[in-house]
Structure formats: C-alpha cells, structure tokens
C-alpha atoms as a PDB file:
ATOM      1  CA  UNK A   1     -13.825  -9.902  -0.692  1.00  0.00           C
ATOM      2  CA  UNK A   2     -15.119  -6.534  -1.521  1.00  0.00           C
ATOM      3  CA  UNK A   3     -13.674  -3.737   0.399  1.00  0.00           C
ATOM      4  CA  UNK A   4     -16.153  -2.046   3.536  1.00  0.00           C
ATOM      5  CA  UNK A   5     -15.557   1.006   2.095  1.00  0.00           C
ATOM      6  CA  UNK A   6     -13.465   3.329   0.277  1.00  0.00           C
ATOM      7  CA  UNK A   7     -10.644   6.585   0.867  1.00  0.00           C
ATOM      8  CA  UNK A   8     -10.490   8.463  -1.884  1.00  0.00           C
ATOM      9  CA  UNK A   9      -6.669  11.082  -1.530  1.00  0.00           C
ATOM     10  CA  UNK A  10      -8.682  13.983  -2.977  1.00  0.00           C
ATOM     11  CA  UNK A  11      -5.207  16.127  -2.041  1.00  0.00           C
ATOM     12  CA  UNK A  12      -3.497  14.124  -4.465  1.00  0.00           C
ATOM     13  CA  UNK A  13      -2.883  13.651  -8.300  1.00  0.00           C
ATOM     14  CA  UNK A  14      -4.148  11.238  -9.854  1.00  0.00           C
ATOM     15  CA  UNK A  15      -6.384  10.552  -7.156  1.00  0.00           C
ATOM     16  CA  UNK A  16      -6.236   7.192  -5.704  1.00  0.00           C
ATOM     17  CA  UNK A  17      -8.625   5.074  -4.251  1.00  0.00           C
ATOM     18  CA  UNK A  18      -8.002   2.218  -1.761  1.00  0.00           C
ATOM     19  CA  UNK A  19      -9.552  -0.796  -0.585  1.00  0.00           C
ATOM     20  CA  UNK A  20     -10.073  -0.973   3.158  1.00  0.00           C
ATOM     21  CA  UNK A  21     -10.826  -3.958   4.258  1.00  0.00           C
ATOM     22  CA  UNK A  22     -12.586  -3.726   7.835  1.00  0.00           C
ATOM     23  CA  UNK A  23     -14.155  -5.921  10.380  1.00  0.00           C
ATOM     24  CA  UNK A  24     -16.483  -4.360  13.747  1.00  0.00           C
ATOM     25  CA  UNK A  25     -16.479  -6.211  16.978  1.00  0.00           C
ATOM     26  CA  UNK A  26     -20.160  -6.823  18.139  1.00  0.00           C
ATOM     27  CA  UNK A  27     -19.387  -5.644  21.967  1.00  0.00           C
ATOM     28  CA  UNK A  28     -16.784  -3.479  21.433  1.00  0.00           C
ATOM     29  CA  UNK A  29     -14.191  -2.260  23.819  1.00  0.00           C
ATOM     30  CA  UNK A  30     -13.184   1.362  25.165  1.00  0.00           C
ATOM     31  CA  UNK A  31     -10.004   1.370  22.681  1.00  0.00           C
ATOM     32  CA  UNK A  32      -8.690   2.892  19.729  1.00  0.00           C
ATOM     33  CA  UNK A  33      -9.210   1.282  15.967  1.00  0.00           C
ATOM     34  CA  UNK A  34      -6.509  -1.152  14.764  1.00  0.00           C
ATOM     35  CA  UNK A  35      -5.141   0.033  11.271  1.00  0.00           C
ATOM     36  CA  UNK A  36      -2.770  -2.780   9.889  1.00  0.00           C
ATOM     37  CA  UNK A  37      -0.421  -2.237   6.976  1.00  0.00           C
ATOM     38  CA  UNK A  38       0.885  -4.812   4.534  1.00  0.00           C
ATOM     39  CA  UNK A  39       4.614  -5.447   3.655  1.00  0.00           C
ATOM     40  CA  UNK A  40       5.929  -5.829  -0.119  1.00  0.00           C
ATOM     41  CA  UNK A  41       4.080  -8.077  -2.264  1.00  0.00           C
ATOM     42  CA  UNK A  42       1.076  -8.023  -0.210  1.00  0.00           C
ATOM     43  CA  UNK A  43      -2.450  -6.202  -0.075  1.00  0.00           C
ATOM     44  CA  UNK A  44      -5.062  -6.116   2.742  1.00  0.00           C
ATOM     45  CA  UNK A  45      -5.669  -9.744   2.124  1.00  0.00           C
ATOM     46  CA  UNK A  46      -2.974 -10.879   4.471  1.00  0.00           C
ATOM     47  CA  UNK A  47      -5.071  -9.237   7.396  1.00  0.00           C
ATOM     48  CA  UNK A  48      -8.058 -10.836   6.660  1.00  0.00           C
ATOM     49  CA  UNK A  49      -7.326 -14.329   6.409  1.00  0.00           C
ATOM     50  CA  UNK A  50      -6.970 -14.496  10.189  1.00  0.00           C
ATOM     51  CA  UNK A  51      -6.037 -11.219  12.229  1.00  0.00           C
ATOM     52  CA  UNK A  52      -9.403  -9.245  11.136  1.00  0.00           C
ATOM     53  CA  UNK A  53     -12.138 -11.216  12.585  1.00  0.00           C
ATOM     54  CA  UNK A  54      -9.621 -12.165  15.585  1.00  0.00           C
ATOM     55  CA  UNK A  55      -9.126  -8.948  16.693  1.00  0.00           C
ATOM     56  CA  UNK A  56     -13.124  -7.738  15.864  1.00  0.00           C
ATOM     57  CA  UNK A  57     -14.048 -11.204  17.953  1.00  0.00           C
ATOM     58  CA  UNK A  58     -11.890  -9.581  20.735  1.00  0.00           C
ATOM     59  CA  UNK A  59     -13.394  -6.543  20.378  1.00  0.00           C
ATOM     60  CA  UNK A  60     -11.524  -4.214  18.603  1.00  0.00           C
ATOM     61  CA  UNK A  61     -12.339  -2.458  15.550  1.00  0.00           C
ATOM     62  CA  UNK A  62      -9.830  -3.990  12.708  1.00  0.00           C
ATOM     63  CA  UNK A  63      -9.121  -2.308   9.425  1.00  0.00           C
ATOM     64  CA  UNK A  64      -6.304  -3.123   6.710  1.00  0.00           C
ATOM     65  CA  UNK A  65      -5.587  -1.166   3.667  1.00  0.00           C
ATOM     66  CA  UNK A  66      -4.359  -2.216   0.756  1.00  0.00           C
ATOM     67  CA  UNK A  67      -1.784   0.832  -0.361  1.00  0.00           C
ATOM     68  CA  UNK A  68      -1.606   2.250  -3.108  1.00  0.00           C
ATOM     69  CA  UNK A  69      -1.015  -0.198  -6.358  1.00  0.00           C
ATOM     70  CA  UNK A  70      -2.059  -3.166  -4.627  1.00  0.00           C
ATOM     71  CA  UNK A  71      -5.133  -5.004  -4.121  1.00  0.00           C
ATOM     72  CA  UNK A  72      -7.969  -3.624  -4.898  1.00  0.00           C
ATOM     73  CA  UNK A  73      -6.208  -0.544  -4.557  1.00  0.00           C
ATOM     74  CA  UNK A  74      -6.007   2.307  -7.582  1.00  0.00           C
ATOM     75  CA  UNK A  75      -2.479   2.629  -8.428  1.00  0.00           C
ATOM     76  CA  UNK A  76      -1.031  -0.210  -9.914  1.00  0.00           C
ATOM     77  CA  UNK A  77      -0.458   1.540 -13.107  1.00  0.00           C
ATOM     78  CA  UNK A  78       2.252   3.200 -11.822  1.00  0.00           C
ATOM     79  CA  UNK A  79       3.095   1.195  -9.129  1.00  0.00           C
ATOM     80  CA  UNK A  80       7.101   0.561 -10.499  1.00  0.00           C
ATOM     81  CA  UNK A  81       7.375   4.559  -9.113  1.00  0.00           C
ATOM     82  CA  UNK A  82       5.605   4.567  -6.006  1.00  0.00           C
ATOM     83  CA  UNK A  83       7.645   5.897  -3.565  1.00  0.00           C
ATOM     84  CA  UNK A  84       7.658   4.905   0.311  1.00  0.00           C
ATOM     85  CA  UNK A  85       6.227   8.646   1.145  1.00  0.00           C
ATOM     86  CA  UNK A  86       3.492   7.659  -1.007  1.00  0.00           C
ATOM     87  CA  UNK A  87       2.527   5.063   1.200  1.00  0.00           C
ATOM     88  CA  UNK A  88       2.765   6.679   4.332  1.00  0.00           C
ATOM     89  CA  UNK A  89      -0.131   9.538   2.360  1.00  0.00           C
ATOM     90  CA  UNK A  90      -2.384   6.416   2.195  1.00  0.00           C
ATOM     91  CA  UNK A  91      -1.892   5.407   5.415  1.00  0.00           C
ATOM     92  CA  UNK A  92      -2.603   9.060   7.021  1.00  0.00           C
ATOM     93  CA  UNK A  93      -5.469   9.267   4.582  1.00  0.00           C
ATOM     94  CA  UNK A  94      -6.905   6.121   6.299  1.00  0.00           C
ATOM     95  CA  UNK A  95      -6.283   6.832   9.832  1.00  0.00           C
ATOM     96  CA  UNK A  96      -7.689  10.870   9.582  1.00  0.00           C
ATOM     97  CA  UNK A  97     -11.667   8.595   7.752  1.00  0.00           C
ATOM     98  CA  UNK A  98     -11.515   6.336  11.011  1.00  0.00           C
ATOM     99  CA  UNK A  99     -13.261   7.692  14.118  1.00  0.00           C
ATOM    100  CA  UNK A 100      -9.873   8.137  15.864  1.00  0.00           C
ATOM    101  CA  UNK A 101      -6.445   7.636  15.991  1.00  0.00           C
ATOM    102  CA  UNK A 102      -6.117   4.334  14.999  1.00  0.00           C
ATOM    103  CA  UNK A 103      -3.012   1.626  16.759  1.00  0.00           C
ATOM    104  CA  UNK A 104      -1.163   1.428  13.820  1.00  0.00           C
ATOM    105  CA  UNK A 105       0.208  -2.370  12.936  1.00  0.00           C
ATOM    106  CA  UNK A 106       3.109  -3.222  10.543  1.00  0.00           C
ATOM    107  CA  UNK A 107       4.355  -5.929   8.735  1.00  0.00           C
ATOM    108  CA  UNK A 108       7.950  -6.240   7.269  1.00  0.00           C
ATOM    109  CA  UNK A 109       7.760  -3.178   4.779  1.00  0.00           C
ATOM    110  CA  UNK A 110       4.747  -1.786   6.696  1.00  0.00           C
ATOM    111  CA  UNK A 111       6.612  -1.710   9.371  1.00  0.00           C
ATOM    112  CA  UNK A 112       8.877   0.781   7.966  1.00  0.00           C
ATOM    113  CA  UNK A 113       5.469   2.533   6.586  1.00  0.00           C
ATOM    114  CA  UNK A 114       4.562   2.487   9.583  1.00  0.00           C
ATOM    115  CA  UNK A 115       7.761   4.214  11.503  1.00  0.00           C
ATOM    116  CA  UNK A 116       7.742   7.013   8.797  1.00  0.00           C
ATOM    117  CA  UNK A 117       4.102   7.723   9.496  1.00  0.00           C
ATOM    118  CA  UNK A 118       4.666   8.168  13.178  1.00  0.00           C
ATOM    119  CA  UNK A 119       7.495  10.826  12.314  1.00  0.00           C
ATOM    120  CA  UNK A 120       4.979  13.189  11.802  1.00  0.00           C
ATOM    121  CA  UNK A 121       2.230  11.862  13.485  1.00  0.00           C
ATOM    122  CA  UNK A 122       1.032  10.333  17.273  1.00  0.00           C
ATOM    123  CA  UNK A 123      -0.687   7.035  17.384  1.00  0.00           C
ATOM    124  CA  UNK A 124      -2.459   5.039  20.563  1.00  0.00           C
ATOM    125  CA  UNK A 125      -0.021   2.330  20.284  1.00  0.00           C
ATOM    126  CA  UNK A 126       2.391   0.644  17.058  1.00  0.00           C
ATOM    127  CA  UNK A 127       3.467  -3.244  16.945  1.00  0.00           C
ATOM    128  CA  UNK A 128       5.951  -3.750  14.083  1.00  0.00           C
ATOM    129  CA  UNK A 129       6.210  -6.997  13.152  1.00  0.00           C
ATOM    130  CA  UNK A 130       8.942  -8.782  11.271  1.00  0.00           C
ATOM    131  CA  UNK A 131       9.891  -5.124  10.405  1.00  0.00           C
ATOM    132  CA  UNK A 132      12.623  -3.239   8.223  1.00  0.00           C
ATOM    133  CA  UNK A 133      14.456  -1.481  10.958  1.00  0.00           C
ATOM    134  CA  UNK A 134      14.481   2.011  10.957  1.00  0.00           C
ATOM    135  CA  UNK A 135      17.866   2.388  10.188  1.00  0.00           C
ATOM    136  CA  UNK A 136      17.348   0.599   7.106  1.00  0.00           C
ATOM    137  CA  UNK A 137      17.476  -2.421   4.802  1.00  0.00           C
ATOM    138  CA  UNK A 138      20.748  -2.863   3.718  1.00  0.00           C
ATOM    139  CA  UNK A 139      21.107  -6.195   6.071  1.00  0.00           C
ATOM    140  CA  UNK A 140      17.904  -7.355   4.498  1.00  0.00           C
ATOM    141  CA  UNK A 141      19.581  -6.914   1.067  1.00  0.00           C
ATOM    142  CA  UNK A 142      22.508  -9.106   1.625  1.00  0.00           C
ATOM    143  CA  UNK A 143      20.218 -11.791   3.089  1.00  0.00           C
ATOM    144  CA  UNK A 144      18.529 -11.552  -0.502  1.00  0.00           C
ATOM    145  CA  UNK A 145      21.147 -11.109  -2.660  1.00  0.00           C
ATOM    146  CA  UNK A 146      23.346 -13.838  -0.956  1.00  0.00           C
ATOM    147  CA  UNK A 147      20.869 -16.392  -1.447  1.00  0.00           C
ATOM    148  CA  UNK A 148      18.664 -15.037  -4.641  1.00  0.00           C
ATOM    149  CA  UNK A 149      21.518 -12.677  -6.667  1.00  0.00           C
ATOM    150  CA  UNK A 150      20.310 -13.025  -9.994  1.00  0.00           C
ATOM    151  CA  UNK A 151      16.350 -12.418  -9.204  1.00  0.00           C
ATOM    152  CA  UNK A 152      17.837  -9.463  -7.252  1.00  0.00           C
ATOM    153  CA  UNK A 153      19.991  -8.232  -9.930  1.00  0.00           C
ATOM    154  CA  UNK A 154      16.920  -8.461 -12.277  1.00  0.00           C
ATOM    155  CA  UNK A 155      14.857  -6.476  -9.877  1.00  0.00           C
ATOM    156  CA  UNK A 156      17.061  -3.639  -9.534  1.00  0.00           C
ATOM    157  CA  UNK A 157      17.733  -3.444 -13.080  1.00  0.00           C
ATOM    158  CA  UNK A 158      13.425  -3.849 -13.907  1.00  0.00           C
ATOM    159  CA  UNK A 159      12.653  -1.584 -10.918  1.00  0.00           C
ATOM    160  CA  UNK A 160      10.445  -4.203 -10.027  1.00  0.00           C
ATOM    161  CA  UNK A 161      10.860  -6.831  -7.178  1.00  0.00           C
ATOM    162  CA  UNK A 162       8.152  -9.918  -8.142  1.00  0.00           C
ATOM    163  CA  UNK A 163      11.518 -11.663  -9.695  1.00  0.00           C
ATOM    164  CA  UNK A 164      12.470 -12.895  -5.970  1.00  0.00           C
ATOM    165  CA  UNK A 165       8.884 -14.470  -5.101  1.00  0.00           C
ATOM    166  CA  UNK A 166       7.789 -15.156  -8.991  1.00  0.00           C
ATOM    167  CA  UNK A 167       7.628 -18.747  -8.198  1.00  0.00           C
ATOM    168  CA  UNK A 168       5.480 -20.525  -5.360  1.00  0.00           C
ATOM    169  CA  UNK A 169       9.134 -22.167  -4.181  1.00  0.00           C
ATOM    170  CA  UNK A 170      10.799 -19.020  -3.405  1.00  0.00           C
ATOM    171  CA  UNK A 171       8.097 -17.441  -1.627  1.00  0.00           C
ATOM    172  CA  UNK A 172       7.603 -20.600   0.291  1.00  0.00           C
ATOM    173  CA  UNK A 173      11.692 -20.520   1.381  1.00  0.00           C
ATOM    174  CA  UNK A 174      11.484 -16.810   2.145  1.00  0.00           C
ATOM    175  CA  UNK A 175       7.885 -15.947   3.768  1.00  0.00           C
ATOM    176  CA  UNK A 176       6.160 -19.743   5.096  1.00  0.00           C
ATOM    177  CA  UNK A 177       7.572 -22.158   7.133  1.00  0.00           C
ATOM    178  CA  UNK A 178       8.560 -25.279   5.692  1.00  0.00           C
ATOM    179  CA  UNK A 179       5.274 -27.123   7.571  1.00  0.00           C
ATOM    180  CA  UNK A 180       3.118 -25.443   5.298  1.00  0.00           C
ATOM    181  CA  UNK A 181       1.078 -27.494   3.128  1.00  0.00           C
ATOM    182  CA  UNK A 182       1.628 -26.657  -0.636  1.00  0.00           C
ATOM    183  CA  UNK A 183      -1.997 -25.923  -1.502  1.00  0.00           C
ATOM    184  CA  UNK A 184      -1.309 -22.968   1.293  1.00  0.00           C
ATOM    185  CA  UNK A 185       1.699 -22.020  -0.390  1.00  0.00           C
ATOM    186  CA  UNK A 186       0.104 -22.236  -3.517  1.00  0.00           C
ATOM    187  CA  UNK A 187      -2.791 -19.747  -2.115  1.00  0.00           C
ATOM    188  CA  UNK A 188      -0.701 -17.114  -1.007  1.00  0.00           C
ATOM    189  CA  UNK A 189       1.508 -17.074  -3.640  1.00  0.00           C
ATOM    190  CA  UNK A 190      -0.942 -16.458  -6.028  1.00  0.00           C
ATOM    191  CA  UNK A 191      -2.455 -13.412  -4.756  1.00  0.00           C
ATOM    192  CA  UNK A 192       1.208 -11.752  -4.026  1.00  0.00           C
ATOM    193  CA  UNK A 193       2.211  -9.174  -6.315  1.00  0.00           C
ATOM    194  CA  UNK A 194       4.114  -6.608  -7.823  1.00  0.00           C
ATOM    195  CA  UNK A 195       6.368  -4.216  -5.676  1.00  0.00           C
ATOM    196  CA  UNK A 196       7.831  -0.853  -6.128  1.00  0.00           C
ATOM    197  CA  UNK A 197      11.587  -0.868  -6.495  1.00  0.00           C
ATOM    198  CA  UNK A 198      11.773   2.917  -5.589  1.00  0.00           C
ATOM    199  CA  UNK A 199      10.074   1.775  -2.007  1.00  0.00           C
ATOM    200  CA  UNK A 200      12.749  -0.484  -2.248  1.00  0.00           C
ATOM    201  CA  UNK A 201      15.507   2.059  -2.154  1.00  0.00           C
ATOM    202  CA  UNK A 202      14.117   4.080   0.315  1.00  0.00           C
ATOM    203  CA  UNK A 203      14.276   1.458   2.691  1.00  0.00           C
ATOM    204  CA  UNK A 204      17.841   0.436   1.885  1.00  0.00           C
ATOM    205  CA  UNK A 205      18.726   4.094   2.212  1.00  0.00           C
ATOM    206  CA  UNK A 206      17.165   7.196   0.696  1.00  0.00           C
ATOM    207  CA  UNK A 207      14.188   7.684   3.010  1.00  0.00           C
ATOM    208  CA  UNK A 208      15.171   6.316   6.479  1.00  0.00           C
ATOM    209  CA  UNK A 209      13.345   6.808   9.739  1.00  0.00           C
ATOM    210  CA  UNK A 210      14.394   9.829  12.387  1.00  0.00           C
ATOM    211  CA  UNK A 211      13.522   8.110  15.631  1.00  0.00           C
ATOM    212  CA  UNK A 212      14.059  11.180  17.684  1.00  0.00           C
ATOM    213  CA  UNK A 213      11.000  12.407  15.737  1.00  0.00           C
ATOM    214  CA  UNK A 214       8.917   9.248  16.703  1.00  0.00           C
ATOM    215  CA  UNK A 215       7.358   9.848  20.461  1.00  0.00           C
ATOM    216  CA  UNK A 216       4.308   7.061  20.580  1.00  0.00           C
ATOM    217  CA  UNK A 217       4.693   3.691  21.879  1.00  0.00           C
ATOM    218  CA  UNK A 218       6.205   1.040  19.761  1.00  0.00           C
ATOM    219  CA  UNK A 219       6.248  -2.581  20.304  1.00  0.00           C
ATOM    220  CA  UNK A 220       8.428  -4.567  18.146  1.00  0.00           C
ATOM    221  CA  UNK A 221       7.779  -8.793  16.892  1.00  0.00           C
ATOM    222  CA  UNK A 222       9.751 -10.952  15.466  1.00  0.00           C
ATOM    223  CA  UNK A 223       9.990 -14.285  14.242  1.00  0.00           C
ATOM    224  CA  UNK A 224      12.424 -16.955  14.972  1.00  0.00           C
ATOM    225  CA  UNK A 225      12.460 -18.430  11.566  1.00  0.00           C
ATOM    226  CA  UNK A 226      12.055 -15.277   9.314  1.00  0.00           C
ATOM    227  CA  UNK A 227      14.334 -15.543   6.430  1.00  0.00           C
ATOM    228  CA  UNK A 228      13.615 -12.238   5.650  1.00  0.00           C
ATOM    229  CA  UNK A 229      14.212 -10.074   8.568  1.00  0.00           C
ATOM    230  CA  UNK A 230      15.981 -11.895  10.934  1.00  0.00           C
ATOM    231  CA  UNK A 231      17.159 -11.768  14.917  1.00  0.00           C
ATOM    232  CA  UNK A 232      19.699  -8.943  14.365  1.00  0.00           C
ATOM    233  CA  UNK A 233      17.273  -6.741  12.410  1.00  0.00           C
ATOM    234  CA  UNK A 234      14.388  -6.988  14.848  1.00  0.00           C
ATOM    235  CA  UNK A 235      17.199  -6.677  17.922  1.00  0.00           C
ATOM    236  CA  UNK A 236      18.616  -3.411  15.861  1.00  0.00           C
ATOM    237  CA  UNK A 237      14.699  -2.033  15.569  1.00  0.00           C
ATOM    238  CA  UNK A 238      14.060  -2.861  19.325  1.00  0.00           C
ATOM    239  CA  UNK A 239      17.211  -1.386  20.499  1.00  0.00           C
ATOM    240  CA  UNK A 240      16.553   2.126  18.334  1.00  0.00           C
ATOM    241  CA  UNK A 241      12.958   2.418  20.628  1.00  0.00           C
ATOM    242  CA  UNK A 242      14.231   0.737  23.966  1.00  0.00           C
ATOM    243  CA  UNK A 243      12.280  -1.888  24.223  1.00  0.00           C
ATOM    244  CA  UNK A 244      12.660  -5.580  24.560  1.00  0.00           C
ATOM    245  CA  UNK A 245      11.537  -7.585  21.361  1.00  0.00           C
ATOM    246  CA  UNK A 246       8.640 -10.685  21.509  1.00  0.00           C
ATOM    247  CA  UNK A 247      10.511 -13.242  19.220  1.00  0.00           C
ATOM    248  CA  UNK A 248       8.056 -16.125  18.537  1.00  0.00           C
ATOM    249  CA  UNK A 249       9.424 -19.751  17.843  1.00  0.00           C
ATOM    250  CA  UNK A 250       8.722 -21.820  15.013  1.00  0.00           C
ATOM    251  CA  UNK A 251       7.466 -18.515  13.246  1.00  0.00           C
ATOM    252  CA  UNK A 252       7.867 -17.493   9.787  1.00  0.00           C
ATOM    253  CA  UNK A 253       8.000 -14.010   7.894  1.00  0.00           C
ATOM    254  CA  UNK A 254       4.455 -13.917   7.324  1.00  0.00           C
ATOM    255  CA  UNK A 255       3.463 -13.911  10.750  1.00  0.00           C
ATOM    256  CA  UNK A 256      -0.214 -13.254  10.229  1.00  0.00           C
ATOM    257  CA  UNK A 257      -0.272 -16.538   7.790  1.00  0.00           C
ATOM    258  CA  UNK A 258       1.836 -18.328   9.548  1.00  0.00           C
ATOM    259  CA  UNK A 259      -0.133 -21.713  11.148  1.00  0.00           C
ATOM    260  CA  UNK A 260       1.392 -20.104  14.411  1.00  0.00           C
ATOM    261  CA  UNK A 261      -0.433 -16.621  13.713  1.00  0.00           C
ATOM    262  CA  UNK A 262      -2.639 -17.080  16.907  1.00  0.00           C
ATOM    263  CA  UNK A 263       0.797 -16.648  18.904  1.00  0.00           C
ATOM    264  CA  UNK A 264       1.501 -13.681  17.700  1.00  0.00           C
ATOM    265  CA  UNK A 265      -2.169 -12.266  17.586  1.00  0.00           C
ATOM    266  CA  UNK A 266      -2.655 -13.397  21.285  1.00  0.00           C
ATOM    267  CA  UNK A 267       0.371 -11.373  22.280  1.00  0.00           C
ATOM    268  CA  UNK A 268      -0.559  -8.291  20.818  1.00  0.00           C
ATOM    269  CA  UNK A 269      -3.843  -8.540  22.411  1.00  0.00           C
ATOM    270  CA  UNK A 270      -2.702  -9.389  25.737  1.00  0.00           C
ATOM    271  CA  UNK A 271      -0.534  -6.037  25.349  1.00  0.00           C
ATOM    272  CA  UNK A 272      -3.655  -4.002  24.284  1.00  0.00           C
ATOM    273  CA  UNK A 273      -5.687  -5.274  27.202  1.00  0.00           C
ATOM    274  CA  UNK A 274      -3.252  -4.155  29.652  1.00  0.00           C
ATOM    275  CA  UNK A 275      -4.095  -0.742  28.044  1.00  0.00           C
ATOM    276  CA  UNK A 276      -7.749  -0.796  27.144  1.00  0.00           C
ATOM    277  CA  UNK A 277     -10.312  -2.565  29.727  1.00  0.00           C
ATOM    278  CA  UNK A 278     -12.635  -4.463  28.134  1.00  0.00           C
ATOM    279  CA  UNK A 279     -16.454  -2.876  28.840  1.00  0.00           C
ATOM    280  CA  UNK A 280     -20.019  -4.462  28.189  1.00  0.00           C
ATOM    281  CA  UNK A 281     -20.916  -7.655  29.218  1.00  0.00           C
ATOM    282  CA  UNK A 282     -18.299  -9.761  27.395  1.00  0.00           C
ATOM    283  CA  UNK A 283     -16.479 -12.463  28.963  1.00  0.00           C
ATOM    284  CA  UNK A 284     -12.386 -11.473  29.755  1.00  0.00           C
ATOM    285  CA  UNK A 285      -9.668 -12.825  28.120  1.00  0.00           C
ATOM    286  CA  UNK A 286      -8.255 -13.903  24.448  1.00  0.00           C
ATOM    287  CA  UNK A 287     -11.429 -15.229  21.813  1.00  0.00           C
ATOM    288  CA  UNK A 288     -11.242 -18.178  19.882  1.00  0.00           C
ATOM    289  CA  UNK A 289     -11.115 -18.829  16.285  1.00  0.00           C
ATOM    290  CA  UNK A 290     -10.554 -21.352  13.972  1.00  0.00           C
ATOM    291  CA  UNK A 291      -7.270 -21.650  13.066  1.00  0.00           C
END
C-alpha cells in the first residue's frame, strides 16, 4: 500500500524520506493523533494489517511510520549504521507534520524509540507494548543468544540482525504463536527485514533511557507468550514508570498480528476513552472489525 503521504528530515544529511502510512476516522473524536512505531525487522506494515483501520473505525486518527531504512522508507542503504537516535529524529519529524501531539505507540524496539523520544519531548499519552525496557536489553540478549547463539554470533559480527528471523521457522518460534497458520507465518515473514546492529547496541547499553527525564503518561503491555520480551522485562519497564502492566494471555510478540490483536487493541482503546469522550453522533463503545 502506498504511503498517505510523505516527511521529508530537511535538517538532516542525506535527507530521508519516510512512508507514513495513515488512516482518518469518518466521525472523529475530541483526541489527539495515534503515531505507532515499529520494532526491529518491521516497517509500518505491521500497523496496518489490523490496528489502523481499528483505531480510525473508533475514531481516532491512526498513523505508522516506517523509520528510517525500512519500508518504503529512504534509508536502507545505510541502514547497517543507523543508530537508535536516528530513529527517534524520524519519529519527532512525524509527530511536529501531524496536527498535534500525537499518543505515541511502541512495539518491542519502538518501544524503546519511543521512551527516548519522550526524554526530550511531552506526548498526550504512550502504550509500550512488548517493549525493551528502559534500562535496557541485555535480558533480551540472553533470551536470544541462549536459544539462537550462532545466528546471534553472526549478527554481531555482520552488524546486521536478519540472521535470527532469516527463516519463516524462527520468526514463527520467536514473534507468532504456535496457532498460527503457516501461510500467516509465511506472510509476515516475508515482508520482515533487515535491522541495524548499532540500534542493537544502544539498546543493550550505549543509549539507554533517563526516566527521570520522561514526565508524560506511559502505559505498558505485555504478552504472556512473548519469547522475546518476556514477564520480567515488561514487570522491570512497568516498575521504572509506576504503573501496573496489562499482560494478555495466549499473546505473542507481535501483538498487533497476533490472532488475539483485538485484545490488546480493545484495551488500549478502553484506556483512551476514559481520556477522550467520544463527540458527534457515533454510537459508544469498542467498533468491530474483521479479525
């Protein structure tokens, strides 16, 4: 799917361009935009297969970008070198086109995006999901390199990180839950990607989050069968912004492809309509869609 439209970084060289993928709600409500932010491996894509039109049927605007390097995204040139910082640029370049401060959603990686971009600046409203805690990656590591040390090994030597979901089996094992038909699995896996090692290594440890710098509201997901980021992580993330986590059953690390995703989705917008009362003549509560 072609992107809505386009940022262009003009501050920055070589300028990049990234897809934004976006979705308006036809009775919209008195809230902030929704910016969501893929995790490693990903692009915008993982937003639209379900959580774009869900969230613009519930009346919210809904916007992904793909950062830099991914997608439809300029970049991927050098995307071995991209450096976590780099990402959190695209994301501020995306929130400062949008009509206001956008809720800022992310997943796994993004969620760590995410966290550094609210260092320096305030947002309605952030749900991590299936997040890299702020305090970094390192647990996350051992989880990988305990059960995938040679693709690991390869990775860090490469700089590159596609060895540990290059085949449809070991992305199915680390991000989809075993229910998942193979012609899913088969889907996703081949539209993941590339990922930066550096980004990598700024998680694990050389560009961790300052929480007493982070003042907006944070509301941290997890999933009960992530293999990725798993109960202590999202416990360690919740605990660093005093809140209690939402853990979802029968959940995988992709929660927004997950078969489940309407869990999760319905959850965040139950929290959101707490916040923002719906206006116009639309009907209360949670839309359907097809799952």
């Amino acid at each position: 799917m072609p992107p809505l439209f386009n940022i262009r970084l003009r501050e920055l060289k070589p300028k990049w361009r990234l897809e934004v993928l976006s979705k308006e709600p036809s009775i919209a409500r008195n809230a902030p935009p929704i910016l969501f932010v893929h995790g490693a491996w990903h692009a915008a894509w993982c937003w639209d297969e379900y959580f774009l039109d869900y969230f613009a049927a519930n009346g919210y605007a809904a916007h992904a970008v793909s950062l830099r390097g991914h997608g439809g995204s300029e970049g991927r040139r050098g995307l071995r070198r991209h450096r976590i910082r780099d990402y959190v640029d695209d994301v501020a370049a995306v929130a400062a086109a949008l009509p206001a401060a956008p809720i800022v959603v992310g997943h796994s990686m993004g969620g760590f995006v995410v966290q550094k971009y609210l260092e320096k600046r305030s947002s309605p409203g952030a749900f991590l999901l299936a997040s890299v805690p702020p305090t970094g990656a390192l647990s996350v590591f051992r989880h990988l390199i305990h059960d995938q040390p040679l693709d690991v090994l390869k990775g860090n030597v490469t700089l590159s990180l596609y060895a540990i979901v290059s085949h449809p089996a070991k992305a199915h094992r680390l991000l989809f839950p075993a229910s998942m038909p193979p012609e899913k699995v088969n889907l996703y896996h081949g539209r993941l990607q590339e990922e930066s090692a550096l980004s990598w290594l700024d998680c694990l440890a050389l560009d961790l989050v300052d929480i007493k710098r982070i003042a907006s509201p944070v509301a941290v997901y997890g999933a009960a069968d992530d293999a990725v980021v798993g109960f202590k992580e999202v416990m360690t993330t919740a605990t660093s912004y005093k809140v209690r986590p939402f853990i979802f059953e029968n959940v995988a690390h992709d929660m927004m492809l997950d078969p489940r995703w309407r869990s999760v989705a319905d959850a965040m917008i139950a929290q959101l309509e707490a916040r923002f009362p719906e206006t116009g003549p639309a009907a209360s509560g949670v839309a359907t869609a097809a799952a």
